[in-house]
PDB file of N, CA and C in Angstrom:
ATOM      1  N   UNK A   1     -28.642  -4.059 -18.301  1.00  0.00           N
ATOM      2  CA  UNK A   1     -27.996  -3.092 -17.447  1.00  0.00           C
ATOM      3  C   UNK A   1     -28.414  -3.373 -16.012  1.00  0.00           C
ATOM      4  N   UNK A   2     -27.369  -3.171 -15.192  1.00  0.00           N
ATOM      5  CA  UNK A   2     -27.905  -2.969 -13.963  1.00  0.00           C
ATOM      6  C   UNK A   2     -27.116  -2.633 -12.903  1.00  0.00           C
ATOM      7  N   UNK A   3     -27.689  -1.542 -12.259  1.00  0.00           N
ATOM      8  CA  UNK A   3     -26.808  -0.816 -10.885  1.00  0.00           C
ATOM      9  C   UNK A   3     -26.583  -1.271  -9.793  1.00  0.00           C
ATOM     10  N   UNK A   4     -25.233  -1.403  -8.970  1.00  0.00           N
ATOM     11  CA  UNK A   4     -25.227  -1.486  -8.222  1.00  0.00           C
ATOM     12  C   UNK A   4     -25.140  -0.731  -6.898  1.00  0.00           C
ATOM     13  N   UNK A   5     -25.368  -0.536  -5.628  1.00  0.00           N
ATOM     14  CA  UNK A   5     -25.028   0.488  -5.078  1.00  0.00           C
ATOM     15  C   UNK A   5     -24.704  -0.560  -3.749  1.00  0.00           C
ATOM     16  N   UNK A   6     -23.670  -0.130  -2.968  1.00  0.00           N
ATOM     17  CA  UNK A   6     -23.313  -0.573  -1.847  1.00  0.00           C
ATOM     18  C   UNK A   6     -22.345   0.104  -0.902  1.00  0.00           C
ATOM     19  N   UNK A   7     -22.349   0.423   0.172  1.00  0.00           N
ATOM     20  CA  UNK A   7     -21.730   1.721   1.089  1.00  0.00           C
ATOM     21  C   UNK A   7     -21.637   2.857   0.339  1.00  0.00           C
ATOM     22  N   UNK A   8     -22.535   3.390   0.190  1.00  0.00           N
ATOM     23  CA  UNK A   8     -21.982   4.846  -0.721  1.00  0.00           C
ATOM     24  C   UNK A   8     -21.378   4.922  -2.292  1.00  0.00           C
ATOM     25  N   UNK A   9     -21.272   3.362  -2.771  1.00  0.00           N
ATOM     26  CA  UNK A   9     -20.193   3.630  -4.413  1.00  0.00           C
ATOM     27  C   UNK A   9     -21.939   2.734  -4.789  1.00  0.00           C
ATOM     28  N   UNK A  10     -21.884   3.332  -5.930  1.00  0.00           N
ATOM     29  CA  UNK A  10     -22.905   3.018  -7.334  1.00  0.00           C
ATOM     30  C   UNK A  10     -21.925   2.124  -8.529  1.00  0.00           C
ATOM     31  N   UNK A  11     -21.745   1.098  -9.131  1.00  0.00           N
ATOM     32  CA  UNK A  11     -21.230   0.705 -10.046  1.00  0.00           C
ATOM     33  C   UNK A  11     -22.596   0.326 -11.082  1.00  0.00           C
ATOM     34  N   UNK A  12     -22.313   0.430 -12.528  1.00  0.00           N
ATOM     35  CA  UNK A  12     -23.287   0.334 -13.444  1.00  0.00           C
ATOM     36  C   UNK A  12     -22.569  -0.748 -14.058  1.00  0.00           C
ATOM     37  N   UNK A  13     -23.623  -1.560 -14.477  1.00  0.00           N
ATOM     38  CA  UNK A  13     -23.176  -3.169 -15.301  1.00  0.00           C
ATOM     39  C   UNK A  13     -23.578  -3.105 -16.487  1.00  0.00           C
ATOM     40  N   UNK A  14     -23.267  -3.427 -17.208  1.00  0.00           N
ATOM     41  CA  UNK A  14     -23.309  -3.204 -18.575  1.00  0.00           C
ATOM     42  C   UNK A  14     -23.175  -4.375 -19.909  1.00  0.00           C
ATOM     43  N   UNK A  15     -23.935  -5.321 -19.957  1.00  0.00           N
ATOM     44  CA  UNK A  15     -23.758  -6.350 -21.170  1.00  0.00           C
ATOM     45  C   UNK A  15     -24.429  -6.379 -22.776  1.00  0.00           C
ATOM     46  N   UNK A  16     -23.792  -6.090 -23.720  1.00  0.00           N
ATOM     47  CA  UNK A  16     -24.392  -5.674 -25.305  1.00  0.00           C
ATOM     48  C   UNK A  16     -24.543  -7.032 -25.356  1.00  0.00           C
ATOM     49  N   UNK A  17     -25.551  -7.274 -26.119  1.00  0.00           N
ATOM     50  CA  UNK A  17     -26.351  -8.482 -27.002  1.00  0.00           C
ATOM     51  C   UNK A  17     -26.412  -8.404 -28.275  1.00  0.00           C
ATOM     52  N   UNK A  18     -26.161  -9.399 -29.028  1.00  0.00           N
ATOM     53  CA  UNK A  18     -26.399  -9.115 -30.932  1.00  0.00           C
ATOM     54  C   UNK A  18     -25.228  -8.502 -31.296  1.00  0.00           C
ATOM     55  N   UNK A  19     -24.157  -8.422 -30.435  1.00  0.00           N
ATOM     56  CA  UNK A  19     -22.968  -7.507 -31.494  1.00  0.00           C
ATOM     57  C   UNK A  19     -21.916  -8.328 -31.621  1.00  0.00           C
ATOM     58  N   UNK A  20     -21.260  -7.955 -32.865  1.00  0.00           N
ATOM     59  CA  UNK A  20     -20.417  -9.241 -33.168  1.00  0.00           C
ATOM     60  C   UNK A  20     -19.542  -8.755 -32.280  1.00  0.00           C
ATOM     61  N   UNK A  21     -18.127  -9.887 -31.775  1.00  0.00           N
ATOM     62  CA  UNK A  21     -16.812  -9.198 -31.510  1.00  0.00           C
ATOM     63  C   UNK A  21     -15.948  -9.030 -32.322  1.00  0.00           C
ATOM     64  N   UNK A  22     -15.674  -7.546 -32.277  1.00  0.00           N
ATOM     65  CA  UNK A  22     -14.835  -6.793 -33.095  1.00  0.00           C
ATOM     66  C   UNK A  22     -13.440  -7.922 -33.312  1.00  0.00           C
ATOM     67  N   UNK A  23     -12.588  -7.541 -34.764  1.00  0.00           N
ATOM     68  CA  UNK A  23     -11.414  -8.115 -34.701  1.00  0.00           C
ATOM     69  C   UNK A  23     -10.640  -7.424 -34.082  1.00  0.00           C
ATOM     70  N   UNK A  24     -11.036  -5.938 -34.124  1.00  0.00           N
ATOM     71  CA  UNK A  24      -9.758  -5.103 -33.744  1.00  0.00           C
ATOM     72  C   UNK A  24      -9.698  -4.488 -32.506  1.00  0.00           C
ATOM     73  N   UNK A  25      -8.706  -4.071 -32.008  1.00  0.00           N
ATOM     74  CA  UNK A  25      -8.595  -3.232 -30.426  1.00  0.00           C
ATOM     75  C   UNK A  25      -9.765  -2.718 -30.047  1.00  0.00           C
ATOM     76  N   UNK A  26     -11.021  -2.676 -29.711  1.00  0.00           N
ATOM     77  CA  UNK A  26     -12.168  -1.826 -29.459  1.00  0.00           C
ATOM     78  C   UNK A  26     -11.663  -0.198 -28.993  1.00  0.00           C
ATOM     79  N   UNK A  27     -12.261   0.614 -29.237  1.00  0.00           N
ATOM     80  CA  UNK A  27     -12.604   1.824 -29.029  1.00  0.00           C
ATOM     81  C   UNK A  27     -13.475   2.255 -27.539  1.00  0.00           C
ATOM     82  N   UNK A  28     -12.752   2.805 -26.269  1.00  0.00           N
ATOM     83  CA  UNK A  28     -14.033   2.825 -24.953  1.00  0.00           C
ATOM     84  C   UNK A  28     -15.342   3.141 -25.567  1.00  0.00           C
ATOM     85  N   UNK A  29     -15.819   4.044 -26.410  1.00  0.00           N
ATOM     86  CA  UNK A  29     -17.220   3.609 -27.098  1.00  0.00           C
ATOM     87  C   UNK A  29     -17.630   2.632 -27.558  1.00  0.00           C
ATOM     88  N   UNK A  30     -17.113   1.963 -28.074  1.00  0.00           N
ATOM     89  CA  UNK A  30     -17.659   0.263 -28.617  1.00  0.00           C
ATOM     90  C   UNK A  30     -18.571  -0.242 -28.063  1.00  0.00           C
ATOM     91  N   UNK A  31     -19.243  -0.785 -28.472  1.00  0.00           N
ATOM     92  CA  UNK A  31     -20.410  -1.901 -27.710  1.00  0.00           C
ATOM     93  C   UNK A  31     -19.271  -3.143 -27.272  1.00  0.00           C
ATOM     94  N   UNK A  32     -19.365  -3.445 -25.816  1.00  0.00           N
ATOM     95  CA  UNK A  32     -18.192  -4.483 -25.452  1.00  0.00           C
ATOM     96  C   UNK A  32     -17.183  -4.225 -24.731  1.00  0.00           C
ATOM     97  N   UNK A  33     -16.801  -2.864 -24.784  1.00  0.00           N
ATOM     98  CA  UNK A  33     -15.672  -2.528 -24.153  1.00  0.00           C
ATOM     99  C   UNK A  33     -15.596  -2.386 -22.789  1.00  0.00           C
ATOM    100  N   UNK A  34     -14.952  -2.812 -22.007  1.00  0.00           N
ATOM    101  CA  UNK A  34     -15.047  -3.309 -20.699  1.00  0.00           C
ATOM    102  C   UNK A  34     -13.980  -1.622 -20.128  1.00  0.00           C
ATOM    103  N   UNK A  35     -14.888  -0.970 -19.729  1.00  0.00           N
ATOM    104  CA  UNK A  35     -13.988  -0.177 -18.230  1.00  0.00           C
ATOM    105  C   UNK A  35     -14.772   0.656 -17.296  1.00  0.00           C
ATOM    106  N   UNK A  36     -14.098   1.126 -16.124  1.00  0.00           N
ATOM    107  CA  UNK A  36     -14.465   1.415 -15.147  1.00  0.00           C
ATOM    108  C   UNK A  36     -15.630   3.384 -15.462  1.00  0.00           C
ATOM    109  N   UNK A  37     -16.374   3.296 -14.476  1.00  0.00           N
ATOM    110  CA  UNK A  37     -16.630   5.045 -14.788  1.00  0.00           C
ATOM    111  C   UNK A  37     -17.103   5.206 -13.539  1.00  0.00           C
ATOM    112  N   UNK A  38     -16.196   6.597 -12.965  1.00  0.00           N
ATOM    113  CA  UNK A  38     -16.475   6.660 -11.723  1.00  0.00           C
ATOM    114  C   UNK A  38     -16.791   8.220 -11.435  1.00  0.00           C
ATOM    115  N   UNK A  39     -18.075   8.536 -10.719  1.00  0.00           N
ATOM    116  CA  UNK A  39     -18.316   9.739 -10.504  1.00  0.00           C
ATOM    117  C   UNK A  39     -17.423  10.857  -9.691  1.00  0.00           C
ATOM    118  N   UNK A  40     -16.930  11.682 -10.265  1.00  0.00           N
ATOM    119  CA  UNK A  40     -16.365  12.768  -9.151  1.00  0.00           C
ATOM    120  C   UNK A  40     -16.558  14.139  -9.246  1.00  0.00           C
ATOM    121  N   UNK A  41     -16.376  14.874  -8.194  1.00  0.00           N
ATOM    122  CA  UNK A  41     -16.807  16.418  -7.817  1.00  0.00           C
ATOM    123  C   UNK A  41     -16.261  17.355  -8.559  1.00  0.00           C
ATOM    124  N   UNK A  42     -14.931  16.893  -9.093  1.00  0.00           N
ATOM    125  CA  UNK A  42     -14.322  18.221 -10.206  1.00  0.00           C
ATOM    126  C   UNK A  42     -13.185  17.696 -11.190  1.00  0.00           C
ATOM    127  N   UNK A  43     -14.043  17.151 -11.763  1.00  0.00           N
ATOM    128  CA  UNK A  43     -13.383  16.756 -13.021  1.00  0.00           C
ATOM    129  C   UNK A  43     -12.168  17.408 -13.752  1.00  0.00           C
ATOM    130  N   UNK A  44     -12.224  18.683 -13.655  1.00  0.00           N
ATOM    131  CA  UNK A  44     -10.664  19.516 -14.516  1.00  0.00           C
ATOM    132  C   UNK A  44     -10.012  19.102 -13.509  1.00  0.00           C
ATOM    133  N   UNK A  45      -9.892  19.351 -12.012  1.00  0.00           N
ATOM    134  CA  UNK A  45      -8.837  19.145 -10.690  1.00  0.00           C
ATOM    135  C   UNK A  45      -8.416  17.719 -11.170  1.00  0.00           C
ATOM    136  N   UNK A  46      -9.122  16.942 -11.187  1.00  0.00           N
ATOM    137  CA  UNK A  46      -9.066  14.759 -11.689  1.00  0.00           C
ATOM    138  C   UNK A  46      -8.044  14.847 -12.636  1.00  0.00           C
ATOM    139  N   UNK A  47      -8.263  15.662 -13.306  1.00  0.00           N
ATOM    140  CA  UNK A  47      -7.153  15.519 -14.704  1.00  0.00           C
ATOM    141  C   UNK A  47      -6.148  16.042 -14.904  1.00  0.00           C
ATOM    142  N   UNK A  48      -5.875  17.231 -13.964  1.00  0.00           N
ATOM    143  CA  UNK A  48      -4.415  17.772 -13.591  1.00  0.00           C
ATOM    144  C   UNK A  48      -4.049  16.852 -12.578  1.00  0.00           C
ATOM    145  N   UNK A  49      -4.501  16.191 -11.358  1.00  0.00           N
ATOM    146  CA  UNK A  49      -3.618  15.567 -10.917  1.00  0.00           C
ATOM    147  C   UNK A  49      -3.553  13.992 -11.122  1.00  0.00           C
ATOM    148  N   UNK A  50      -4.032  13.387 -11.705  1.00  0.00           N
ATOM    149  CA  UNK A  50      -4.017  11.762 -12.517  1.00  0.00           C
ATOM    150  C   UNK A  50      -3.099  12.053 -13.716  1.00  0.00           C
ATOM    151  N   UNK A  51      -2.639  13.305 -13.998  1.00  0.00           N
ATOM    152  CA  UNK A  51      -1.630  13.533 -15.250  1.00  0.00           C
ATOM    153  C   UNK A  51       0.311  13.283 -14.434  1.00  0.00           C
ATOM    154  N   UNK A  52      -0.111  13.727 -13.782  1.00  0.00           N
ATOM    155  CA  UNK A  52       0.996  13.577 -12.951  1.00  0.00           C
ATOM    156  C   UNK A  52       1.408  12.097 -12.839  1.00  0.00           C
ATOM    157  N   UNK A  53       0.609  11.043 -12.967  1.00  0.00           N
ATOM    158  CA  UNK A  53       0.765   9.612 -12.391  1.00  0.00           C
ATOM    159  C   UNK A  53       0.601   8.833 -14.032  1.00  0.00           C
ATOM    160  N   UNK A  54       0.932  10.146 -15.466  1.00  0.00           N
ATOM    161  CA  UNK A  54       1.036   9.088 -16.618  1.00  0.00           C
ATOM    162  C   UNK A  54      -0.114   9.382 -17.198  1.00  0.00           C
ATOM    163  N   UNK A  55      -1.464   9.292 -16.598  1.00  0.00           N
ATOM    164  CA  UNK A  55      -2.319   9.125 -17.292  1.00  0.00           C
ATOM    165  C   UNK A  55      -2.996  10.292 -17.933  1.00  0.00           C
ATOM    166  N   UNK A  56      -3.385  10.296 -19.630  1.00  0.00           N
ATOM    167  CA  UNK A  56      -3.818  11.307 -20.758  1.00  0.00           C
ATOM    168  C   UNK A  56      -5.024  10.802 -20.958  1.00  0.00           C
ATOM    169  N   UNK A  57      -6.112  11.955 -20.679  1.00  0.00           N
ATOM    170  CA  UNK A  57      -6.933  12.521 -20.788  1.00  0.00           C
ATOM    171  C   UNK A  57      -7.331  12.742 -22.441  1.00  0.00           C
ATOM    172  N   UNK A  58      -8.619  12.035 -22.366  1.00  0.00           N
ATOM    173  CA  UNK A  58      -9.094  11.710 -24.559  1.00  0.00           C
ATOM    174  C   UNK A  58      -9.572  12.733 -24.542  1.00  0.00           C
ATOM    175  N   UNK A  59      -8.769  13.926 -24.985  1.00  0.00           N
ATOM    176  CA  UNK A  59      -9.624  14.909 -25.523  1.00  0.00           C
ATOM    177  C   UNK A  59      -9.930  15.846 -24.192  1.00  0.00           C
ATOM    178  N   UNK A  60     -10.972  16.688 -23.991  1.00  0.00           N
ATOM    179  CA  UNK A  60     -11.749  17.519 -23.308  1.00  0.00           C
ATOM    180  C   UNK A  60     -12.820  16.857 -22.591  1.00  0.00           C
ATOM    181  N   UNK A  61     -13.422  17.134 -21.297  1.00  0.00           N
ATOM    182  CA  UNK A  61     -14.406  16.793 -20.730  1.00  0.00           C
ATOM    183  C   UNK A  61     -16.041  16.915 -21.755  1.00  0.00           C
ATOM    184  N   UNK A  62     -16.470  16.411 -22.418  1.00  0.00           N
ATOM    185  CA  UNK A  62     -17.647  16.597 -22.832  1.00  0.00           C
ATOM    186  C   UNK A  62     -19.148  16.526 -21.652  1.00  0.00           C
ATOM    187  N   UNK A  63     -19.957  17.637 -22.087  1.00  0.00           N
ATOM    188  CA  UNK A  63     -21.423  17.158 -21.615  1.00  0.00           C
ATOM    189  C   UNK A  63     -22.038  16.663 -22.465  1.00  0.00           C
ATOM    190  N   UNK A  64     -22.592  15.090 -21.594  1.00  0.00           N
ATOM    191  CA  UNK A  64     -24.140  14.686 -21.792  1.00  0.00           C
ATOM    192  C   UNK A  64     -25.329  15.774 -22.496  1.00  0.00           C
ATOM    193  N   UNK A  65     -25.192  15.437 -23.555  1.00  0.00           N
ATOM    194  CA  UNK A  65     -26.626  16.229 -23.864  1.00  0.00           C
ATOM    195  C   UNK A  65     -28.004  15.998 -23.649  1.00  0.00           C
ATOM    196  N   UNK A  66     -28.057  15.466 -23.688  1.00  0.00           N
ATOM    197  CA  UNK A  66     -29.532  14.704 -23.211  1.00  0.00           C
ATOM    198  C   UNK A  66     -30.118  13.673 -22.351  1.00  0.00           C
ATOM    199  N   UNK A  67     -31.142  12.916 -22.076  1.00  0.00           N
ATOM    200  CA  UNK A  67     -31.229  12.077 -21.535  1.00  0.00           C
ATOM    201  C   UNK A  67     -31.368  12.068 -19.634  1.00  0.00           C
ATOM    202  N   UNK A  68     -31.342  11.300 -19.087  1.00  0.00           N
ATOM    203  CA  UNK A  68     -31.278  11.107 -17.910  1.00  0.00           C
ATOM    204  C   UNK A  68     -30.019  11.887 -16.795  1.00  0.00           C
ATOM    205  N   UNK A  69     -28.717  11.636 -17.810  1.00  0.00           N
ATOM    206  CA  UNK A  69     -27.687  12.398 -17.552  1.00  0.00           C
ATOM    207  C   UNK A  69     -27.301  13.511 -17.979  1.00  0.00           C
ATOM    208  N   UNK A  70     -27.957  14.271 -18.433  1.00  0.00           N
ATOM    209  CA  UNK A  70     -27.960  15.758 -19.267  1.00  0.00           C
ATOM    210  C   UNK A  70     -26.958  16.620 -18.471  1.00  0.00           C
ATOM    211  N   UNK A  71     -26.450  17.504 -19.210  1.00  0.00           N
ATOM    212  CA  UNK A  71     -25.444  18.004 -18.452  1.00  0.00           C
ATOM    213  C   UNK A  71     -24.066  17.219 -17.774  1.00  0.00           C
ATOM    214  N   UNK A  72     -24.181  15.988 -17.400  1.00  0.00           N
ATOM    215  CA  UNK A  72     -23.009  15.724 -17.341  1.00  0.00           C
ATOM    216  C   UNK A  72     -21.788  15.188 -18.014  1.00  0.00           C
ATOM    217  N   UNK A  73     -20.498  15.784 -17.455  1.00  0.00           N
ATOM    218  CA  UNK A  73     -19.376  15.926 -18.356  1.00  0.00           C
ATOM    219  C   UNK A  73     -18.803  14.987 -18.112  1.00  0.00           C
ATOM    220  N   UNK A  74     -18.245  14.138 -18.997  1.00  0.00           N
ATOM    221  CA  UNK A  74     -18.109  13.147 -19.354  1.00  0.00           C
ATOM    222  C   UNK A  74     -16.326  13.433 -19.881  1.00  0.00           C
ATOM    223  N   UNK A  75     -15.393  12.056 -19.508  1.00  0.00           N
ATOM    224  CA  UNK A  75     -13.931  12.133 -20.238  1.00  0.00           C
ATOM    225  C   UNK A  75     -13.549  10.623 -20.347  1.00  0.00           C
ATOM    226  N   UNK A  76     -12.720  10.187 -21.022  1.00  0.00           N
ATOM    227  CA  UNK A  76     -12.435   8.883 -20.837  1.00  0.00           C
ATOM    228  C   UNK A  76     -10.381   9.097 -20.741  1.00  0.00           C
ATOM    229  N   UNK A  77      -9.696   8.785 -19.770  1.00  0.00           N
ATOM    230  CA  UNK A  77      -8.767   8.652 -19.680  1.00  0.00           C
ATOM    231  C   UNK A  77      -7.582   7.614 -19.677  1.00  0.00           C
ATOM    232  N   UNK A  78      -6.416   7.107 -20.475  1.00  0.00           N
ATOM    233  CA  UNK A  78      -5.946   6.138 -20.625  1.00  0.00           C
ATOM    234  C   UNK A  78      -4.990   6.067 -19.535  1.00  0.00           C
ATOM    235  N   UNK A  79      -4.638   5.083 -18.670  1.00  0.00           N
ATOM    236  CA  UNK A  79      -3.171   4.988 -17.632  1.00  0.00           C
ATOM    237  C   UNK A  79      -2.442   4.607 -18.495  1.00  0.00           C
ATOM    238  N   UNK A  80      -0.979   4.847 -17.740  1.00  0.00           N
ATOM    239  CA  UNK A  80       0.394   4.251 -18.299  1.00  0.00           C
ATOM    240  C   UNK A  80       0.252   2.876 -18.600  1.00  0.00           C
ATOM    241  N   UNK A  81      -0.425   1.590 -18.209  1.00  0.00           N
ATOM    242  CA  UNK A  81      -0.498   0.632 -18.490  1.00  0.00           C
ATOM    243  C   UNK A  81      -1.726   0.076 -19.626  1.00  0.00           C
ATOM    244  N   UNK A  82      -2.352   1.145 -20.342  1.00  0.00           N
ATOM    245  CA  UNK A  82      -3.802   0.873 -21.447  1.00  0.00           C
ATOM    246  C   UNK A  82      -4.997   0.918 -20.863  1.00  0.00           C
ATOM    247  N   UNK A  83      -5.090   1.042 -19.001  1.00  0.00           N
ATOM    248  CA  UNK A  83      -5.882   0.765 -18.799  1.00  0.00           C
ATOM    249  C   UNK A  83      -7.063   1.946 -19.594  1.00  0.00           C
ATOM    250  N   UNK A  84      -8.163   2.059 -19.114  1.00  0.00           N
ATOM    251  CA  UNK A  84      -9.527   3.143 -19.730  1.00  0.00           C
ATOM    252  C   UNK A  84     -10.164   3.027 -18.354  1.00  0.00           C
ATOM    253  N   UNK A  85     -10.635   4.635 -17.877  1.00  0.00           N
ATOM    254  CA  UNK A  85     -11.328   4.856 -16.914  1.00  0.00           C
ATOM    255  C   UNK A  85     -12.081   6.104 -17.375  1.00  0.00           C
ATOM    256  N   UNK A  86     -13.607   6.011 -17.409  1.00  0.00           N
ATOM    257  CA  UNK A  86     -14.113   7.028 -17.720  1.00  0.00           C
ATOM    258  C   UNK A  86     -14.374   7.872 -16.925  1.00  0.00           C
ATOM    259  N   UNK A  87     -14.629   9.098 -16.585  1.00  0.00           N
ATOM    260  CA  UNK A  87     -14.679  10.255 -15.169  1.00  0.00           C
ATOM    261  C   UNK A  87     -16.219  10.797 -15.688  1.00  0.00           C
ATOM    262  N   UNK A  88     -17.230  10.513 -14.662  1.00  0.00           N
ATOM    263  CA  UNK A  88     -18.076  12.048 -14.749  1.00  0.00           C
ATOM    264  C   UNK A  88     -18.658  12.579 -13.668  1.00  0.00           C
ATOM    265  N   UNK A  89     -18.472  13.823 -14.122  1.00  0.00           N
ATOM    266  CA  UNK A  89     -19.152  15.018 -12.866  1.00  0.00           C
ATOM    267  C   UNK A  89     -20.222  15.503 -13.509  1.00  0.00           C
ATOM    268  N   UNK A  90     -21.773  14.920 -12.576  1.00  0.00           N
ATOM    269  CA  UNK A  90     -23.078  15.353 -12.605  1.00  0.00           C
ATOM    270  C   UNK A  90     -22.492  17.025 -13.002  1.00  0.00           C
ATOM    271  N   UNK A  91     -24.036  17.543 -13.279  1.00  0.00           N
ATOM    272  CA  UNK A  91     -24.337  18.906 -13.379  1.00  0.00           C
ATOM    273  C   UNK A  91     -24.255  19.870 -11.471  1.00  0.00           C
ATOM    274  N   UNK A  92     -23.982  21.137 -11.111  1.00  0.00           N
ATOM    275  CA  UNK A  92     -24.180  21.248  -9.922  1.00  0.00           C
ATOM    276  C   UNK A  92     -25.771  21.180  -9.962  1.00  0.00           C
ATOM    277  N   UNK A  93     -26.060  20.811  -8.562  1.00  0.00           N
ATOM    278  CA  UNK A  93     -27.461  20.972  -8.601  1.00  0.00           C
ATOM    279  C   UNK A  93     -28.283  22.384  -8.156  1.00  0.00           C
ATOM    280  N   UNK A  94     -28.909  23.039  -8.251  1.00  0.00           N
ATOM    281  CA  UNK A  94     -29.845  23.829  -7.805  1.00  0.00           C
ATOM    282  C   UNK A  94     -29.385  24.274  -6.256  1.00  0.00           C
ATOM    283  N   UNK A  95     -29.045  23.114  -5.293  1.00  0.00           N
ATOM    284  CA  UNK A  95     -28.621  23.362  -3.969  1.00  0.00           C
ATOM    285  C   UNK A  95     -27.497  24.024  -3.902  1.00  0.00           C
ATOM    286  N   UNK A  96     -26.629  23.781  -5.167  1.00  0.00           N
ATOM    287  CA  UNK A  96     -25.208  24.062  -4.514  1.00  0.00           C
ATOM    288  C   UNK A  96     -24.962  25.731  -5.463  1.00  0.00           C
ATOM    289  N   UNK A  97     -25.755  26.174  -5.575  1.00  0.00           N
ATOM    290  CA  UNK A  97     -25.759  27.414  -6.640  1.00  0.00           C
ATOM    291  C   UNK A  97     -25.588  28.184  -5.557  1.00  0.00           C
TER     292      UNK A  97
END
């Protein structure tokens, strides 16, 4: 793994070791599966208006239960063309209460 950060955007890198490649279409959970995840401020607003432009929303925003990212809600969304973009919005923090 490893982060990048440059003007203000963070991208996370991501390479699995030891796993076979799947025969079939991977799943955005898969070990392997290649897509984007990009942090934003209000995730329900993201998904009413990226619906407008095609793209369906897997399900409901889930939270992170545990871990480093606890609390944050998590979605993975498909575009009109297959692409996969995952969305998450941290927890608010303490400041913004």
């Amino acid at each position: 793994m490893a982060i990048v950060s440059l003007v203000d955007q963070t991208i996370e890198l991501l390479e699995y070791q030891g796993s076979d490649r799947p025969s079939v279409p991977a799943k955005p959970f898969d070990p392997g599966f290649a897509h984007l995840a990009l942090v934003v401020d209000d995730i329900d607003a993201l998904l009413v208006r990226i619906a407008a432009y095609g793209w369906k929303a897997q399900g409901i925003p889930q939270p992170i239960a545990s871990g480093a990212r606890a609390g944050t809600r998590v979605i993975y969304a498909v575009g009109p063309d297959g692409a996969t973009i995952e969305f998450m919005q941290p927890p608010a923090s303490v400041q913004d209460l």
